[in-house]
Protein backbone atom coordinates (compact mmCIF):
# COMPACT_ATOMS: atom_id res chain seq x y z
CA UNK A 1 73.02 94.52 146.50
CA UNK A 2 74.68 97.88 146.40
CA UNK A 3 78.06 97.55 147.45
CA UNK A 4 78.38 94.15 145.43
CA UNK A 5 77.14 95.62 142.48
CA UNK A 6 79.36 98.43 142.66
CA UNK A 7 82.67 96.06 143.53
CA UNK A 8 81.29 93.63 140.35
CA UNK A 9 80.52 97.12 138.30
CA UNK A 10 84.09 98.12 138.84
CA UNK A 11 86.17 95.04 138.18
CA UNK A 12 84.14 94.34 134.98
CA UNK A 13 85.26 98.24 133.86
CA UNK A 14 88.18 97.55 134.62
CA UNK A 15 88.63 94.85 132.30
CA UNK A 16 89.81 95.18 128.55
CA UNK A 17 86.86 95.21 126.56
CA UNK A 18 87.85 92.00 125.16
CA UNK A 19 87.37 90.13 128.13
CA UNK A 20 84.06 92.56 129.82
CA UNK A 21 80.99 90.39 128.20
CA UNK A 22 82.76 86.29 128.85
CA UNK A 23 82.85 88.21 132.41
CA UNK A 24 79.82 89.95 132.69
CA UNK A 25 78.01 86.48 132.12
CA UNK A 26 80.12 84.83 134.92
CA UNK A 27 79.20 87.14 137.24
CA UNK A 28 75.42 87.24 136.62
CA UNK A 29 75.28 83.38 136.72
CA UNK A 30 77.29 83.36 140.03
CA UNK A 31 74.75 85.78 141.22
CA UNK A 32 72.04 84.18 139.93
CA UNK A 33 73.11 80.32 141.91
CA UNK A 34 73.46 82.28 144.73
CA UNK A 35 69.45 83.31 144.37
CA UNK A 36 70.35 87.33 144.14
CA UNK A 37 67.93 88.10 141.04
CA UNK A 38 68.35 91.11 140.90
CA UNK A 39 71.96 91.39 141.19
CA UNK A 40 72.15 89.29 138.54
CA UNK A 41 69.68 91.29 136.42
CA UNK A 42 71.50 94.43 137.30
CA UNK A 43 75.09 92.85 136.27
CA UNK A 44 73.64 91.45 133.03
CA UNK A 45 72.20 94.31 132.44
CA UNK A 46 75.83 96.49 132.09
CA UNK A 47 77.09 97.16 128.98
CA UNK A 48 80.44 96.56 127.26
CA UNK A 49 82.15 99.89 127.02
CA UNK A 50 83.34 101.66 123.39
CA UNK A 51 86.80 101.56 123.13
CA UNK A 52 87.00 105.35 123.38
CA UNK A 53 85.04 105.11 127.02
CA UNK A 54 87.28 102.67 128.09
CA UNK A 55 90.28 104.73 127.19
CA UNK A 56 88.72 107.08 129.29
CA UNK A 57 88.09 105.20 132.21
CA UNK A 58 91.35 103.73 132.04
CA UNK A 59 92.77 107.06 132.25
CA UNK A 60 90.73 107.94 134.88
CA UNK A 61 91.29 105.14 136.92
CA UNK A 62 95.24 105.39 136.42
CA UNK A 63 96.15 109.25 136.56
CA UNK A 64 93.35 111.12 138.19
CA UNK A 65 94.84 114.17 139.10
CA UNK A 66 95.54 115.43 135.89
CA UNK A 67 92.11 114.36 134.76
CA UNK A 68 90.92 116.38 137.91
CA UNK A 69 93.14 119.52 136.90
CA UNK A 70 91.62 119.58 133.52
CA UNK A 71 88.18 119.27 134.61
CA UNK A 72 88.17 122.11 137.34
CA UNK A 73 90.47 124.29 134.03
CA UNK A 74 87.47 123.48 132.03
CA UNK A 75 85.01 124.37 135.04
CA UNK A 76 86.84 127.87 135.38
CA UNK A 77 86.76 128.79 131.70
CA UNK A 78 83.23 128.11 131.36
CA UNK A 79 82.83 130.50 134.30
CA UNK A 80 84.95 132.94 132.73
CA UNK A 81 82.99 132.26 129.62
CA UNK A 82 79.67 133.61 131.62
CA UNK A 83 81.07 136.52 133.23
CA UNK A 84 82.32 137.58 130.20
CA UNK A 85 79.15 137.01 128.29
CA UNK A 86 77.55 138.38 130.98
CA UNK A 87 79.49 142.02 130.62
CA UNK A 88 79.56 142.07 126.86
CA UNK A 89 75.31 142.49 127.54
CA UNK A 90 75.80 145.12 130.02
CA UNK A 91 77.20 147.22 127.83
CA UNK A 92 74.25 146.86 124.84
């Protein structure tokens, strides 16, 4: 079920949200003719994304190395964050 769940997963997030739930049911009744329950419990079970998570995926999905730059940025100034938290008590 994995790896068809995952491929399914992925083309329905990939989808404008418009179009994810009309989908979503397609898939799960394919599933379900071909006698994979539980794929088709696990598909109907995914819900439509917020517009705002979409956005996000979307971005993801089309420039990823900024999104990767920004979230090892983020990961270094929460470091730098702690080591300076952790001096500023050092010093009390």
């Amino acid at each position: 079920m994995g790896s068809d769940f995952d491929r399914i997963a992925d083309e329905l997030y990939g989808l404008v949200p418009e179009d994810f739930t009309a989908r979503r049911d397609g898939e799960a009744a394919d599933a379900r003719r071909r006698g994979e329950r539980e794929l088709a419990a696990s598909i109907k079970a995914l819900k439509r994304p917020t517009s705002s998570a979409w956005l996000v995926n979307q971005l993801v999905r089309q420039r990823r190395g900024p999104v990767d730059e920004l979230l090892e940025l983020g990961e270094a100034m929460r470091q730098a964050q702690d080591q300076l938290a952790g001096s500023d008590l050092r010093r009390l």
